[in-house]
Protein backbone atom coordinates (compact mmCIF):
# COMPACT_ATOMS: atom_id res chain seq x y z
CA UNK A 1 120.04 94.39 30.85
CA UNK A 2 122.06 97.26 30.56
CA UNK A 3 123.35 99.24 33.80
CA UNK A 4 121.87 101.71 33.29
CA UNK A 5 118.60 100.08 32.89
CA UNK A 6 119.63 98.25 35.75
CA UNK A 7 119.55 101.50 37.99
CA UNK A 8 116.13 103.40 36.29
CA UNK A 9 114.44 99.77 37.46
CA UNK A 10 115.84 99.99 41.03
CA UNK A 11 115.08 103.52 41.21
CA UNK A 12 110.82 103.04 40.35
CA UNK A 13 111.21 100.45 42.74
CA UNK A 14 112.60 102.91 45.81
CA UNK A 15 110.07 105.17 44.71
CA UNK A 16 107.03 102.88 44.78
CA UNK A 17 107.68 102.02 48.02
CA UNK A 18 108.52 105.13 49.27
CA UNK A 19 105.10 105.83 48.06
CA UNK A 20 103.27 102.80 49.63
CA UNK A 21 105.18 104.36 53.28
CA UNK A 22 103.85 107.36 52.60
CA UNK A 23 100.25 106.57 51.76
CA UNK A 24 100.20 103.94 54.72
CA UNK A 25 101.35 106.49 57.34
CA UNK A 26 98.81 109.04 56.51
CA UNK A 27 95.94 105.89 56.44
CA UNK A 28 96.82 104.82 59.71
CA UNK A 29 97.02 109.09 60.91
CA UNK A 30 93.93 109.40 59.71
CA UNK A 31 92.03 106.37 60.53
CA UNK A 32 93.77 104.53 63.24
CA UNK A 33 91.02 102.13 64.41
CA UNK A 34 91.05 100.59 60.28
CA UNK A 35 95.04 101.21 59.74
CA UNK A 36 96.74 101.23 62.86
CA UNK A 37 98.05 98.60 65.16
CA UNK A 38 94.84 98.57 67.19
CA UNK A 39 93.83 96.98 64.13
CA UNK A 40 96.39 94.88 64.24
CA UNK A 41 95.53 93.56 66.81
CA UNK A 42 92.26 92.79 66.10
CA UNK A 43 92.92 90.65 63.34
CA UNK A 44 95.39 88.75 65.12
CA UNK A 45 92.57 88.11 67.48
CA UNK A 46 90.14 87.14 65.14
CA UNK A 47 92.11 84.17 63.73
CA UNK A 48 91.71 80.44 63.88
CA UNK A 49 91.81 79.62 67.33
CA UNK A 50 93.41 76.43 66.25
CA UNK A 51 96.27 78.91 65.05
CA UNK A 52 96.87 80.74 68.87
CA UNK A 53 99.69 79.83 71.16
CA UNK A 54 97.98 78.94 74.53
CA UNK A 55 99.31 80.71 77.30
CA UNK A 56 102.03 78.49 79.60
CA UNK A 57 101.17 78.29 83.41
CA UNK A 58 103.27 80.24 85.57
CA UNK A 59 105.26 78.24 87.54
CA UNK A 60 105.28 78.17 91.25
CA UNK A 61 107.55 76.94 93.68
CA UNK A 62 104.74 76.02 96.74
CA UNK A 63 105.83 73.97 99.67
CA UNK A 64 103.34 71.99 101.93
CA UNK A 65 103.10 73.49 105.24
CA UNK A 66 104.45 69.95 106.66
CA UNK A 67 107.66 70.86 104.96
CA UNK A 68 107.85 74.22 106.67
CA UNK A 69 110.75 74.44 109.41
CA UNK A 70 111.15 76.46 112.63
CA UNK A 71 113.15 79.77 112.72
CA UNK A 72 115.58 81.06 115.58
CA UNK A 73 112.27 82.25 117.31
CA UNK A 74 111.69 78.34 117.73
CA UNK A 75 108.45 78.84 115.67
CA UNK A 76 107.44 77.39 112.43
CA UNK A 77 107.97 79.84 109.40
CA UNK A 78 107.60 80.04 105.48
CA UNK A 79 110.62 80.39 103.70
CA UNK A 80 112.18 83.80 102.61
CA UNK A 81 112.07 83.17 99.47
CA UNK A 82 108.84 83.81 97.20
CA UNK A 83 107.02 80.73 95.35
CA UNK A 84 105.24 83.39 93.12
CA UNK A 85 108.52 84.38 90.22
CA UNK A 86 108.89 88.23 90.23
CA UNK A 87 106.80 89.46 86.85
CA UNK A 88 105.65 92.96 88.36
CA UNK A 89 109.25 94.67 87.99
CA UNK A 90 108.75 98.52 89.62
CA UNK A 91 111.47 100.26 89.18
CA UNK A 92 111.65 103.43 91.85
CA UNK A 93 114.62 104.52 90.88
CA UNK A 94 113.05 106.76 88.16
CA UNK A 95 111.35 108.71 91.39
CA UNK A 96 115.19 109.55 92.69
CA UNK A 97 116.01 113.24 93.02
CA UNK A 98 112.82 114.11 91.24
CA UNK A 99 111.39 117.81 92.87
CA UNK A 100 108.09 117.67 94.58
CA UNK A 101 105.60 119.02 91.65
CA UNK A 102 102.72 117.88 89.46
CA UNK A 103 103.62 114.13 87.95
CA UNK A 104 106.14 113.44 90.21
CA UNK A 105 104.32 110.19 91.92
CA UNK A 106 103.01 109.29 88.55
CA UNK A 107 103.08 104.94 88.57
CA UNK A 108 102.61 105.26 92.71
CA UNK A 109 99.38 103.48 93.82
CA UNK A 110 97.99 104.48 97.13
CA UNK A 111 95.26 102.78 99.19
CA UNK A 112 93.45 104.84 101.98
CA UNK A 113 91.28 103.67 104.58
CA UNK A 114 90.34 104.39 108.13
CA UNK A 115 88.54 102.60 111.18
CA UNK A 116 85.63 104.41 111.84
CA UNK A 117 83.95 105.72 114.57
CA UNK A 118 81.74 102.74 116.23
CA UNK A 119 78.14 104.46 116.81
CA UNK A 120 74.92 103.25 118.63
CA UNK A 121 71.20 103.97 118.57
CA UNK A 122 72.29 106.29 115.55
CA UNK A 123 71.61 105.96 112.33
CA UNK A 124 74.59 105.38 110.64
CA UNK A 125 73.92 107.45 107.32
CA UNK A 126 77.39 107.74 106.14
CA UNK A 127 77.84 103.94 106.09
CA UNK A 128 74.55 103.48 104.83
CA UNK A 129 75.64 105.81 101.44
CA UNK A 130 78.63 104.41 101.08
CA UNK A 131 77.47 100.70 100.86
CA UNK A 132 75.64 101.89 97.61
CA UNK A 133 78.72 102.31 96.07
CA UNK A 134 80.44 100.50 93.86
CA UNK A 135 83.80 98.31 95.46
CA UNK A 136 86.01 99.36 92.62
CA UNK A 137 84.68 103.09 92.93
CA UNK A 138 85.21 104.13 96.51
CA UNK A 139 85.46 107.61 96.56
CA UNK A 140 82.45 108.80 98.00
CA UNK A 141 82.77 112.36 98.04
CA UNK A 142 82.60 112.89 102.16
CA UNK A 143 80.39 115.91 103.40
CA UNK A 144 82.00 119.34 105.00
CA UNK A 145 81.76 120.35 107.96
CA UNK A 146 82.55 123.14 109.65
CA UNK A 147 84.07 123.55 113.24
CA UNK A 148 80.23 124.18 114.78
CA UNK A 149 79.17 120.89 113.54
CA UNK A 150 82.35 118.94 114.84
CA UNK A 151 82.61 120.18 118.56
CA UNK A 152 81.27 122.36 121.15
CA UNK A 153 83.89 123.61 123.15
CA UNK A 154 80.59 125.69 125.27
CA UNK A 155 80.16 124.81 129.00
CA UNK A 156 76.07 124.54 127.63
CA UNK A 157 75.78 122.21 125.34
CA UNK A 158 72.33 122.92 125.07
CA UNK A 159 72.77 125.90 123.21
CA UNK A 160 74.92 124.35 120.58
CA UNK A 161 73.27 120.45 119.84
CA UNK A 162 70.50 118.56 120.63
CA UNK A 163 70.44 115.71 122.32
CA UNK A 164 67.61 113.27 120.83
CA UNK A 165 69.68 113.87 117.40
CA UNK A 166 73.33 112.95 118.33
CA UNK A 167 75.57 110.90 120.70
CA UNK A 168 78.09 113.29 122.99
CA UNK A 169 80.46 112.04 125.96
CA UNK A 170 81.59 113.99 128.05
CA UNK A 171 85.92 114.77 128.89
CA UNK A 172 87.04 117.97 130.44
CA UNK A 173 86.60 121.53 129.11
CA UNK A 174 84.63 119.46 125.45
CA UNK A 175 82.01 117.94 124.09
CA UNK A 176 83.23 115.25 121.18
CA UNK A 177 80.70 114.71 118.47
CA UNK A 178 80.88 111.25 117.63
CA UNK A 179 79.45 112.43 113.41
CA UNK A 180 82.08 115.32 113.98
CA UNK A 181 84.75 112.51 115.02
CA UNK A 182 84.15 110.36 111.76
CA UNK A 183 83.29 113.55 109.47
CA UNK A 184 87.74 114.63 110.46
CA UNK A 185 88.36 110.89 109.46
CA UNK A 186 86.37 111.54 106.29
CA UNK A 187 88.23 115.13 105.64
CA UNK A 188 91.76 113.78 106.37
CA UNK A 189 91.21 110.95 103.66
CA UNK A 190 89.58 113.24 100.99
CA UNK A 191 92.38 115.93 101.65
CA UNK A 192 95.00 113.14 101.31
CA UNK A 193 93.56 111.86 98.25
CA UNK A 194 93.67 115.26 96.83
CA UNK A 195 96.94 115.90 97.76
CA UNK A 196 98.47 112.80 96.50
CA UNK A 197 96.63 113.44 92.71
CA UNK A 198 98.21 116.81 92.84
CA UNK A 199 101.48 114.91 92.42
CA UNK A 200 100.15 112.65 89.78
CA UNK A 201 99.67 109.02 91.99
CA UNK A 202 96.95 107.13 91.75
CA UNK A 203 94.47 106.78 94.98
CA UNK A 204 92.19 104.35 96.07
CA UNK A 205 89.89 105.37 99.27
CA UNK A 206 89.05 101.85 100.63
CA UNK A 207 84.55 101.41 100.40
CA UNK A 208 83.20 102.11 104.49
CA UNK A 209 81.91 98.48 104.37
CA UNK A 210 84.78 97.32 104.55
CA UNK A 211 85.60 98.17 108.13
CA UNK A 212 87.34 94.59 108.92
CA UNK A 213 90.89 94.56 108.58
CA UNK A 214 90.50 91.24 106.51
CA UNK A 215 87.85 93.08 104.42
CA UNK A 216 90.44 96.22 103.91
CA UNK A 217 93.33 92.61 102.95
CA UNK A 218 90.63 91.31 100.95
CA UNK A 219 90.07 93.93 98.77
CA UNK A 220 93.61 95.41 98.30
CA UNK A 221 94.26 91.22 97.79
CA UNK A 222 91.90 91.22 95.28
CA UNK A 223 93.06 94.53 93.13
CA UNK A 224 96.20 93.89 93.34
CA UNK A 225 96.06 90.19 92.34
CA UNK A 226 94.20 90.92 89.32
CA UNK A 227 96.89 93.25 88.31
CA UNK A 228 99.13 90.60 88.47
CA UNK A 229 97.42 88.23 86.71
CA UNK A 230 96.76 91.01 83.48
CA UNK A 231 100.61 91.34 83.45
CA UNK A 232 100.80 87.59 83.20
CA UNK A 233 98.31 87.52 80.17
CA UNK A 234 100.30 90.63 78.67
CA UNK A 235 103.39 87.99 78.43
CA UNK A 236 100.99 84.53 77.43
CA UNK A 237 101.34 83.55 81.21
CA UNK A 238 97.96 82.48 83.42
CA UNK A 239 98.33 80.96 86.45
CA UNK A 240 94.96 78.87 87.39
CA UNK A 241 96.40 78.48 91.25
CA UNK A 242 96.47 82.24 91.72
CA UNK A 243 93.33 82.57 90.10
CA UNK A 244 91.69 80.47 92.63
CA UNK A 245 92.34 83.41 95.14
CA UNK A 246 89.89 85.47 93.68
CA UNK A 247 86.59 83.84 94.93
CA UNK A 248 87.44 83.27 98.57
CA UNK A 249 88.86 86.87 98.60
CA UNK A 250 85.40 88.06 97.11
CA UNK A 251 83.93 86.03 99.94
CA UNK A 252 85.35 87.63 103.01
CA UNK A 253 85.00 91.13 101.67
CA UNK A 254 80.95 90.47 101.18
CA UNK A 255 80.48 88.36 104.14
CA UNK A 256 82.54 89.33 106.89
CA UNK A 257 80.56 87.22 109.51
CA UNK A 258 81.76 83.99 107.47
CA UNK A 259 84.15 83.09 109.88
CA UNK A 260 85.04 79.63 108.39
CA UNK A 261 85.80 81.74 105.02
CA UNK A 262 88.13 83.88 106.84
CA UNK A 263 89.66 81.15 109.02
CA UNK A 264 90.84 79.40 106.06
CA UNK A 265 92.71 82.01 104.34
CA UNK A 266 93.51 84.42 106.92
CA UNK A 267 94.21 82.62 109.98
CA UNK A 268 94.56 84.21 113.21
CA UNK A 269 98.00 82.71 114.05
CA UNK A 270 100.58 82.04 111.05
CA UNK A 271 99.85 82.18 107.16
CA UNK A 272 97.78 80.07 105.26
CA UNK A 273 98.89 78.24 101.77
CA UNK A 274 96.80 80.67 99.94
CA UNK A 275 97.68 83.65 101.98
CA UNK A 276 101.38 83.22 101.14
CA UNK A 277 100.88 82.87 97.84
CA UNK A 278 99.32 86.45 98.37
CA UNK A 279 101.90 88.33 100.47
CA UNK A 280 104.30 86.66 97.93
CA UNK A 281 102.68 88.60 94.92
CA UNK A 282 101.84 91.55 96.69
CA UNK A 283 105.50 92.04 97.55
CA UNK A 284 106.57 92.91 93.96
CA UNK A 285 104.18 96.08 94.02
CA UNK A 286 106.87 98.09 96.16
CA UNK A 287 105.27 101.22 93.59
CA UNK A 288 101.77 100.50 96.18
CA UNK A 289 101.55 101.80 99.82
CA UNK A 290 98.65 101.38 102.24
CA UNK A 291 97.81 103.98 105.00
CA UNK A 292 95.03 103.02 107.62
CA UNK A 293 94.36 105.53 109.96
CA UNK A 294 92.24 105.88 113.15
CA UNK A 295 92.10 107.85 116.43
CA UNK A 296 94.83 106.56 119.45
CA UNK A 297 92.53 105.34 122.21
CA UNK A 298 94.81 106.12 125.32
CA UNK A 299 93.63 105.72 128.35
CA UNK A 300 95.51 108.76 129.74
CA UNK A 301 94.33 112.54 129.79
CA UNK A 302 97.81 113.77 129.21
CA UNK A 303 98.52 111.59 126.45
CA UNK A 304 98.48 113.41 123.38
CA UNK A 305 99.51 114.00 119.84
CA UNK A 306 99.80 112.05 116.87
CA UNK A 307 101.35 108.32 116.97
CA UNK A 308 102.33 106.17 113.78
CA UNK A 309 102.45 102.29 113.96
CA UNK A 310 104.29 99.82 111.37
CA UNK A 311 105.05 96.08 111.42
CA UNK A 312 108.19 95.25 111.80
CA UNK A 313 111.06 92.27 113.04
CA UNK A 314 108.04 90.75 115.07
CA UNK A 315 106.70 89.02 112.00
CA UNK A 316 108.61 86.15 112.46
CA UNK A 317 106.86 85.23 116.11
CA UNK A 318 103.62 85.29 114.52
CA UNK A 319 103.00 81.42 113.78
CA UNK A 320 103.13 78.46 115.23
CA UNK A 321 104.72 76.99 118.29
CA UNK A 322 103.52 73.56 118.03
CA UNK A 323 105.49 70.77 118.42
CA UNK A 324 104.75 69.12 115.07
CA UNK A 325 103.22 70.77 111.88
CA UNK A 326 100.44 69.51 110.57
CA UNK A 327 97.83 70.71 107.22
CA UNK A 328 94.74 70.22 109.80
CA UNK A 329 96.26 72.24 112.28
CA UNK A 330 94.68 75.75 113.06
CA UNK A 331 97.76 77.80 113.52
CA UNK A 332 100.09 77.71 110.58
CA UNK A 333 103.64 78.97 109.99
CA UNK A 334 104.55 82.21 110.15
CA UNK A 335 105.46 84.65 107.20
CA UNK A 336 109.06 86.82 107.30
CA UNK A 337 108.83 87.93 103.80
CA UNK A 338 107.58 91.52 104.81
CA UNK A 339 108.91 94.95 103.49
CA UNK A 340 110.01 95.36 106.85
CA UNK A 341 112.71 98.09 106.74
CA UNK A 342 110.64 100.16 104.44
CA UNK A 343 108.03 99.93 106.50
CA UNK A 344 110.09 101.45 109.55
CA UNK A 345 111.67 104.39 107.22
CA UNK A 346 108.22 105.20 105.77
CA UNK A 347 106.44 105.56 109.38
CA UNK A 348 109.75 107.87 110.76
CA UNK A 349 109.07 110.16 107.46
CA UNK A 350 105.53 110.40 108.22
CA UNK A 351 105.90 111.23 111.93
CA UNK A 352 108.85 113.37 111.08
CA UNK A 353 106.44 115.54 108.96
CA UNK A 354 103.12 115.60 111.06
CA UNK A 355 105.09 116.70 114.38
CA UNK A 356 106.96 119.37 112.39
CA UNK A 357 103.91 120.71 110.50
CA UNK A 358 101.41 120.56 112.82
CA UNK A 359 103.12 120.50 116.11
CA UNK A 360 100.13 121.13 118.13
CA UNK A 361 100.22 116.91 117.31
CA UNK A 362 103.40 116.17 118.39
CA UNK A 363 103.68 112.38 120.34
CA UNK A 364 103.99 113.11 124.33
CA UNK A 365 104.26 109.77 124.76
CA UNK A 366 107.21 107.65 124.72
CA UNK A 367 107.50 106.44 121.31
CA UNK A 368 105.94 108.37 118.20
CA UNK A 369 106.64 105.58 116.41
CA UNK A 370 106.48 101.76 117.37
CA UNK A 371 106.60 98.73 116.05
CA UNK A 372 103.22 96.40 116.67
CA UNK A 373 101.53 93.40 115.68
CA UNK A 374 98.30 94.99 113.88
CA UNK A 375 96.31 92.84 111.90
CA UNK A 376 95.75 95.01 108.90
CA UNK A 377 99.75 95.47 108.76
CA UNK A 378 100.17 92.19 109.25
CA UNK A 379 97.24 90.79 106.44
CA UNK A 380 98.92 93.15 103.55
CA UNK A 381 102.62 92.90 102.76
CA UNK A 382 102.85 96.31 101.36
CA UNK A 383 104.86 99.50 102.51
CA UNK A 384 101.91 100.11 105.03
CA UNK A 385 100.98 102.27 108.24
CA UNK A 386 98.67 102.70 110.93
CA UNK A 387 98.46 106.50 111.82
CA UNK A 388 96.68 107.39 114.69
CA UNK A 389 95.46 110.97 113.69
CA UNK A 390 95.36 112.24 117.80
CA UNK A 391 93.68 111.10 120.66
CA UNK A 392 89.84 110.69 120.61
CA UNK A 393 89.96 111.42 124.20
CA UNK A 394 92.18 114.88 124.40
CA UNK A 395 90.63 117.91 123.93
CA UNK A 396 93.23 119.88 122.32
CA UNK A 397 93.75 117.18 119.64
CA UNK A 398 90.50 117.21 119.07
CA UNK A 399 90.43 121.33 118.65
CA UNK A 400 93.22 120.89 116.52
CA UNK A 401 91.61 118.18 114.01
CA UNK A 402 88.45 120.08 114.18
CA UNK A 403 89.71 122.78 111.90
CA UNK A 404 89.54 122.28 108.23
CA UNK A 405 93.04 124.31 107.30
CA UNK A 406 94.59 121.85 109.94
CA UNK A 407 92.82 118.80 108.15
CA UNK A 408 94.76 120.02 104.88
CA UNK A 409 97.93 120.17 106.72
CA UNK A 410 97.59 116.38 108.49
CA UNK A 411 97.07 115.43 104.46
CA UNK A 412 100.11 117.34 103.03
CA UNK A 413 101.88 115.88 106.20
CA UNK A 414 101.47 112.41 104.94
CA UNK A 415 101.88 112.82 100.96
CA UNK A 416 105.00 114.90 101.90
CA UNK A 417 106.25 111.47 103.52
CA UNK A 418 105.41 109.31 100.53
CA UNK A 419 107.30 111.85 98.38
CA UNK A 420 110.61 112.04 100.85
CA UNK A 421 110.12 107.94 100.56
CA UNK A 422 109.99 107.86 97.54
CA UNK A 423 112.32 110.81 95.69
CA UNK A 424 114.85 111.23 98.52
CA UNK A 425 117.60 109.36 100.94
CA UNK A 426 115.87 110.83 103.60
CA UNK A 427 114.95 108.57 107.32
């Protein structure tokens, strides 16, 4: 063959597949579901199961709680280190220096939920709606109010409610509306929610039946868990131990009076087996936060303002103080894996921004923010709070969280702190 031929040869050969390119990226423009790589996909799926790799079993480093030790705090502890290997990898330094604008929390994940208002001999119709819901859709839409349904600040409350329909008690110079009272609970979250989707983070508003804290660690157990175990079938990884979580989680979020259930995985002293295994996975979603907030119950009329709570270096008392360690015994070791110092910066930058925009709910007190041993903190290792709103027993807090604008502020308030967390070097 001459050179010549040589080259005409090689050139129809360029050209036919140039062609084939061609003709296979306008197939797969046009009809992507028979062309593209969804496709693809499909046909891998569809072939010989004989042919498939089976997924490996992630492997994890668990330790019997009879080979647990005791910490400087003389009690017994977990170890630092997680059993569950790191395969949720969230990486927050894209959020650095970003301004505060639509998209900027896109990736964030934030769980809402409150502790309601404790009625009697009413009919609770807000819980009642809510329980109709679906778990993994629980954003009922809460109703408006405006500041005449909330509280009457009238010497005659006659004139303003009736009796026979609501439950009042009485504290000097107001009347608190215990519907009003839940209905600013139900504002604040809605507002926050909106707030936070204006910046382009996903929100889940925790289901009212779940008004335990180890139905509020259940669920967020449960979501986040099943995340986990996606990513692990995204890389042919399954892990049959974690798995296993799933139904007793289920359990104590649809049967809160099964103590036994609850007992087993979330002890009330110390961690269980399972439970670490939890906290362990739940620490690689530092991209998820969890806010719970409620009204401050202080037993003092000049106590007022808003207070925010996170759990902190007293982790590591939590467990047991026995004298041997046993798996039959009811308290079990304690867990120091927490986010604990960005659990501490997150609370100041929420504080920081409710006393400065709304200063009417400033802390009086001695510490806006402290460091306690709350159970929902405590049964979720994820950058977490405990905001009490104001004091359910102060009439000017009350005035002030009556008013809708001011409900819109407390929101901003706290998405502005998940943004300074997040995009800034601010404390």
């Amino acid at each position: 063959m001459s050179q010549k031929t040589a080259l005409k040869t090689v050139g129809i050969m360029v050209l036919i597949s140039v062609l084939a390119l061609t003709i296979n990226a306008i197939l797969v423009k046009k009809f992507p579901d028979k062309f593209g790589a969804k496709r693809n996909l499909e046909q891998v799926a569809n072939t010989d199961p004989k042919n498939k790799v089976e997924a490996d079993e992630l492997p994890i480093n668990e330790m019997e709680i009879v080979n647990t030790t005791k910490n400087n705090r003389d009690v017994w502890s977990w170890p630092y280190d997680s059993a569950v290997p790191v395969y949720h990898h969230a990486n927050l330094d894209i959020y650095s220096g970003k301004t505060k604008e639509e998209g900027t929390l896109n990736g964030i994940t934030v769980y809402l939920a409150m502790d309601p208002i404790v009625e009697t001999n009413v009919d609770d119709t807000i819980s009642d709606d809510s329980s109709e819901s679906d778990q993994e859709d629980a954003f009922n839409e809460p109703e408006r109010a405006g500041i005449e349904d909330l509280i009457g600040q009238s010497s005659e409350p006659e004139e303003i409610m009736d009796d026979s329909e609501i439950i009042i008690e009485t504290i000097p110079n107001a009347l608190i509306n215990k519907d009003g009272l839940q209905t600013n609970l139900d504002n604040i979250l809605q507002y926050t929610k909106e707030s936070f989707i204006s910046l382009g983070a996903e929100v889940v508003i925790l289901n009212k039946k779940y008004q335990t804290d180890t139905q509020k660690a259940a669920f967020i157990g449960q979501d986040i868990l099943q995340d986990f175990l996606d990513e692990l079938a995204e890389q042919n990884f399954k892990s049959e131990r974690l798995e296993g979580l799933i139904e007793p989680l289920k359990t104590i979020q649809n049967s809160p009076d099964n103590q036994q259930a609850i007992n087993d995985f979330f002890p009330g002293i110390g961690v269980s087996k399972d439970q670490r295994l939890l906290l362990d996975v739940e620490r690689q979603y530092t991209d998820r936060i969890f806010i719970n907030i409620q009204y401050g119950e202080s037993e003092f009329a000049e106590i007022s303002g808003s207070r925010v709570f996170y759990l902190g270096n007293e982790t590591a008392v939590i467990g047991s103080k026995a004298e041997a360690m046993t798996a039959e015994s009811t308290e079990k070791p304690a867990y120091i894996g927490y986010l604990i110092e960005d659990r501490k910066r997150f609370a100041n930058l929420s504080e920081k921004n409710i006393s400065q925009l709304i200063p009417g709910l400033a802390y009086n007190g001695e510490e806006a923010v402290g460091e306690q041993i709350i159970p929902s903190l405590r049964l979720i290792n994820l950058t977490s709070l405990e905001i009490e709103i104001g004091q359910k027993n102060n009439t000017f807090d009350i005035q002030i969280l009556n008013s809708s604008e001011q409900q819109k502020i407390f929101a901003e308030a706290i998405t502005n702190a998940c943004y300074e967390y997040y995009c800034t070097d601010l404390y």
